[in-house]
Protein backbone atom coordinates (compact mmCIF):
# COMPACT_ATOMS: atom_id res chain seq x y z
CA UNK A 1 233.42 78.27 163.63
CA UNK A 2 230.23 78.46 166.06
CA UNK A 3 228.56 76.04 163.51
CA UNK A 4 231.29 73.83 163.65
CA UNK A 5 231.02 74.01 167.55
CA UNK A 6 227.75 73.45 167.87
CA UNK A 7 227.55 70.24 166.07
CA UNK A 8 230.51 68.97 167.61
CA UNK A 9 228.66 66.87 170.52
CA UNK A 10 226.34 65.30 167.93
CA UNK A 11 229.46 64.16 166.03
CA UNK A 12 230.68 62.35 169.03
CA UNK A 13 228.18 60.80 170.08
CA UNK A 14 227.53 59.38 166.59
CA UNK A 15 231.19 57.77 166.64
CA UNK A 16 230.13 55.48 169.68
CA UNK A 17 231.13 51.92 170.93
CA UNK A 18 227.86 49.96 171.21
CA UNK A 19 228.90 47.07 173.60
CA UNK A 20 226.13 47.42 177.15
CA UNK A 21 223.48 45.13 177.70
CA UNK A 22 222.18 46.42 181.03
CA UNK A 23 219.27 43.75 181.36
CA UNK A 24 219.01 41.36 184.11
CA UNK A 25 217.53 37.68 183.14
CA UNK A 26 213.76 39.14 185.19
CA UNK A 27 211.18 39.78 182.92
CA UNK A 28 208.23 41.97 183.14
CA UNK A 29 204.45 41.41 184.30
CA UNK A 30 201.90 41.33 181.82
CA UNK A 31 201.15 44.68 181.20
CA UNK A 32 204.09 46.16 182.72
CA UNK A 33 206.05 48.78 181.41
CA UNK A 34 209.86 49.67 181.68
CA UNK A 35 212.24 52.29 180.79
CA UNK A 36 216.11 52.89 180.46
CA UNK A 37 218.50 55.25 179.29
CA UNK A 38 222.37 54.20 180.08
CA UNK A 39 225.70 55.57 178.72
CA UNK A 40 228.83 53.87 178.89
CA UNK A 41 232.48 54.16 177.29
CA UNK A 42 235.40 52.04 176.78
CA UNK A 43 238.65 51.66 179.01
CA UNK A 44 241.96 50.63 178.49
CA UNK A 45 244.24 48.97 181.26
CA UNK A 46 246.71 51.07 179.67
CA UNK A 47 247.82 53.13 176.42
CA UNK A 48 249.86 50.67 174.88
CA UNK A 49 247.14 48.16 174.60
CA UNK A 50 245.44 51.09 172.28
CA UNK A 51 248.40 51.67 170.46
CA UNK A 52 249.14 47.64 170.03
CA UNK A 53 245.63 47.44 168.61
CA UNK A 54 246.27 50.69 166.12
CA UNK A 55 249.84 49.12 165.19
CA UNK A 56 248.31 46.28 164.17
CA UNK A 57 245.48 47.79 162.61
CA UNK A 58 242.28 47.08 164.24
CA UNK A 59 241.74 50.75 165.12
CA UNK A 60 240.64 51.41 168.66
CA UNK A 61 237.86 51.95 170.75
CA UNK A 62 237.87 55.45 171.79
CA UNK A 63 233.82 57.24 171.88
CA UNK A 64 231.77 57.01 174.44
CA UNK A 65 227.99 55.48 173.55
CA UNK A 66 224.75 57.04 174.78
CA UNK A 67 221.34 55.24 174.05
CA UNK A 68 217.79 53.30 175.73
CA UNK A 69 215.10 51.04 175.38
CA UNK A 70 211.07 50.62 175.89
CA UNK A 71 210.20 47.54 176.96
CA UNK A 72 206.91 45.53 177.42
CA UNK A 73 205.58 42.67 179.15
CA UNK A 74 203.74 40.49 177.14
CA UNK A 75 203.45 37.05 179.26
CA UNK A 76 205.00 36.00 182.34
CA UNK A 77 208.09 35.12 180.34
CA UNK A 78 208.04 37.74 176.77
CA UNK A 79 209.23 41.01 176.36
CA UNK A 80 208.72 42.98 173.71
CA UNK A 81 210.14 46.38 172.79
CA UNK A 82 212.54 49.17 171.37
CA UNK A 83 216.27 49.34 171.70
CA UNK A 84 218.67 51.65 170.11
CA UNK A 85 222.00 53.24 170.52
CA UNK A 86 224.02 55.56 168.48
CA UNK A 87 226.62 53.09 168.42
CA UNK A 88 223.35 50.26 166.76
CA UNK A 89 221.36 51.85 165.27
CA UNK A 90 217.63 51.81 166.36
CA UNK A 91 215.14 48.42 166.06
CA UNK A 92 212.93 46.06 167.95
CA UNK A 93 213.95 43.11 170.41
CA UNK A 94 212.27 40.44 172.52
CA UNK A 95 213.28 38.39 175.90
CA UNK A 96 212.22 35.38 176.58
CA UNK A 97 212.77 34.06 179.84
CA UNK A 98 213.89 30.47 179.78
CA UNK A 99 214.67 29.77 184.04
CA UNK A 100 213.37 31.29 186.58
CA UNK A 101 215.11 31.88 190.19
CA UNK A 102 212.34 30.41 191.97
CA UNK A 103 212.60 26.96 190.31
CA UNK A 104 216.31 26.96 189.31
CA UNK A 105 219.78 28.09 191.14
CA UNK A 106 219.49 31.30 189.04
CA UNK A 107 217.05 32.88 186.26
CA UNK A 108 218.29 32.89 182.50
CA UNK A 109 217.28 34.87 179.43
CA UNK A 110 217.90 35.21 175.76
CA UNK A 111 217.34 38.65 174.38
CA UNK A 112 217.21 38.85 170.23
CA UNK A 113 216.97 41.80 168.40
CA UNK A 114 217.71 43.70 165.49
CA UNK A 115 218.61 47.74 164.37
CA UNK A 116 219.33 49.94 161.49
CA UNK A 117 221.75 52.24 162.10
CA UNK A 118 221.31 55.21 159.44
CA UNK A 119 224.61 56.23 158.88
CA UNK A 120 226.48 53.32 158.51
CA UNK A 121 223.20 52.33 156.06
CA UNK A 122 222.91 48.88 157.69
CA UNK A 123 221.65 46.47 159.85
CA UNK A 124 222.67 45.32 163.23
CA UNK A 125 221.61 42.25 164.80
CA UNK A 126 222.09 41.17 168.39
CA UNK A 127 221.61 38.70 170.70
CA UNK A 128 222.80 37.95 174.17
CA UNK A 129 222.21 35.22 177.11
CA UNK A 130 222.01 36.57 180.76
CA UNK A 131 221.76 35.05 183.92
CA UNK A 132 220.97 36.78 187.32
CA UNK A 133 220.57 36.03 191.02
CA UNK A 134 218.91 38.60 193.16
CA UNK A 135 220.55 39.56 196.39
CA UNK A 136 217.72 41.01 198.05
CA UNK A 137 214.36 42.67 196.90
CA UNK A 138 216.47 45.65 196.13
CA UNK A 139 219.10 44.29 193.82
CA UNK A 140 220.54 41.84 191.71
CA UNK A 141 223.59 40.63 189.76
CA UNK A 142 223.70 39.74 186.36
CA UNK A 143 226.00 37.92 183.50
CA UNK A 144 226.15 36.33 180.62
CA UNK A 145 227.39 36.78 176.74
CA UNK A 146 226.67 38.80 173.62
CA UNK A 147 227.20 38.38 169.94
CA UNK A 148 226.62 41.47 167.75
CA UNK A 149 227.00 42.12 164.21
CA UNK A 150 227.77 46.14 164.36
CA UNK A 151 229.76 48.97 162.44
CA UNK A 152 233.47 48.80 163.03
CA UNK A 153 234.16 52.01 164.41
CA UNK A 154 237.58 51.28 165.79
CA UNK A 155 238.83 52.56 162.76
CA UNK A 156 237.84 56.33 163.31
CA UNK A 157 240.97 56.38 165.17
CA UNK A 158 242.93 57.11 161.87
CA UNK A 159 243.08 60.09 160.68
CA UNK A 160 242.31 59.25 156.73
CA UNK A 161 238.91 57.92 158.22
CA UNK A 162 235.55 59.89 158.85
CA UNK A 163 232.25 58.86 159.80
CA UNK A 164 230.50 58.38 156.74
CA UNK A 165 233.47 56.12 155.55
CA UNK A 166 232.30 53.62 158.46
CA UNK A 167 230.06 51.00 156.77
CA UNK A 168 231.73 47.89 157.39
CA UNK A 169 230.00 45.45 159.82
CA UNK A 170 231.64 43.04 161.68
CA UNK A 171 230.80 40.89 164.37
CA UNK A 172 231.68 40.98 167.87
CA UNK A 173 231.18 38.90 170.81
CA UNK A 174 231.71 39.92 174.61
CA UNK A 175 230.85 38.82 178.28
CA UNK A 176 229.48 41.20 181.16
CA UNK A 177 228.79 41.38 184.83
CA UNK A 178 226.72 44.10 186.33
CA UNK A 179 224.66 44.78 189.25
CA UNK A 180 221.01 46.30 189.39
CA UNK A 181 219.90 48.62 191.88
CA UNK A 182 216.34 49.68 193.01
CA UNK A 183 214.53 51.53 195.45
CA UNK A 184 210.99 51.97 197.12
CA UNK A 185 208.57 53.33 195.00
CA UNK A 186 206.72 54.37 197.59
CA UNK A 187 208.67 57.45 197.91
CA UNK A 188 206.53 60.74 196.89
CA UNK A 189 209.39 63.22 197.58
CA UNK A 190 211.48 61.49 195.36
CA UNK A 191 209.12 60.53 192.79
CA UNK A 192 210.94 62.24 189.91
CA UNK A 193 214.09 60.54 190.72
CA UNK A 194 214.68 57.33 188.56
CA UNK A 195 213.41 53.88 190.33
CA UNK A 196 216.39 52.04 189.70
CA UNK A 197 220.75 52.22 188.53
CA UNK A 198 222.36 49.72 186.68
CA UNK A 199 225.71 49.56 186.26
CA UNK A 200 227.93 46.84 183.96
CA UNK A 201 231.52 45.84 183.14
CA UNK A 202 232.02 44.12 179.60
CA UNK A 203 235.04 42.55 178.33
CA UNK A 204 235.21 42.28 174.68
CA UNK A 205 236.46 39.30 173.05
CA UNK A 206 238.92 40.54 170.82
CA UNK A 207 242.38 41.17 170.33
CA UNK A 208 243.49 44.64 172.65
CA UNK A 209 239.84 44.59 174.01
CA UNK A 210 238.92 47.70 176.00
CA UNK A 211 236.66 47.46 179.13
CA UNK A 212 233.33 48.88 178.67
CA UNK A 213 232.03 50.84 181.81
CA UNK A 214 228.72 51.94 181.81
CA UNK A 215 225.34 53.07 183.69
CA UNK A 216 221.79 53.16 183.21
CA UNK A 217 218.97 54.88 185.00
CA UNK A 218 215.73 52.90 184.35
CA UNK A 219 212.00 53.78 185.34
């Protein structure tokens, strides 16, 4: 029984959605490093939209999602780095920044990446194409759209269903909208405190779609 307790969290988190982008369209300096860890979970208007989408089995979204990325600027416009969620899996990605807000109405970017997720013994691919305005030096918000080939785990709603029967992929698409927060760095006292807070609605594009809330404290 105390086992079974203690391993309960990890099963959880392992049964999470995997929709959050939580990137504006900015990329990094040369050199320049960048962290983030977010969480986020998915919301229903009400509970008959979940029980519309088990009824007409598609399963639901239910788990909250945990996960982070390292990023790295390689040019003025390339990123390079790590992504991974326990919803994805864990893999590489890239930005490349296409418009830039001093030029253009708004800056754009196209992130592309790709995970394996180890349970699910597969691979998920992603992309998505954001666009941002900054509101002052401080903060910024962001939108755009994401396509993602992921396991389906809507369907560990029914009770037939366990984790290690998930290894179906599907693919998803969904739009977002979130805002970026940062702060002075300048700050010694609170130097240990994360620099920045994202946090992002997205909508997806399916039938009974739940509205994924989520946060992100970046370095």
């Amino acid at each position: 029984m105390v086992r079974s307790l203690s391993i309960l969290p990890l099963i959880i988190l392992l049964q999470g959605c995997f929709f959050g982008t939580f990137q504006t369209a900015e990329s990094l300096k040369p050199g320049e490093v960048n962290a983030g860890w977010y969480g986020n979970l998915p919301l229903y208007f009400d509970s008959s939209l979940k029980e519309k989408s088990k009824n007409s089995n598609l399963g639901a979204f239910i788990y909250p999602n945990v996960g982070g990325y390292l990023m790295y600027g390689a040019s003025p416009s390339l990123d390079f780095g790590m992504r991974g969620s326990v919803g994805e899996g864990l893999g590489p990605f890239a930005k490349v920044k296409v418009l830039d807000e001093k030029t253009s109405l708004v800056s754009a970017a196209i992130i592309a990446g790709m995970a394996y997720h180890p349970v699910a013994e597969g691979i998920s691919l992603r992309g998505d194409v954001v666009f941002s305005k900054n509101l002052s030096m401080y903060s910024s918000i962001y939108w755009g759209w994401t396509i993602l080939r992921a396991p389906d785990y809507r369907m560990l709603v029914y009770k037939d269903v366990d984790l290690g029967d998930i290894k179906t992929f599907r693919e998803f698409s969904a739009v977002f909208i979130g805002v970026d927060l940062k702060r002075k760095r300048e700050s010694a006292y609170f130097k240990k405190i994360p620099f920045g807070l994202t946090m992002e609605f997205t909508i997806p594009l399916t039938r009974y779609p739940a509205i994924f809330w989520g946060f992100q404290f970046t370095r």
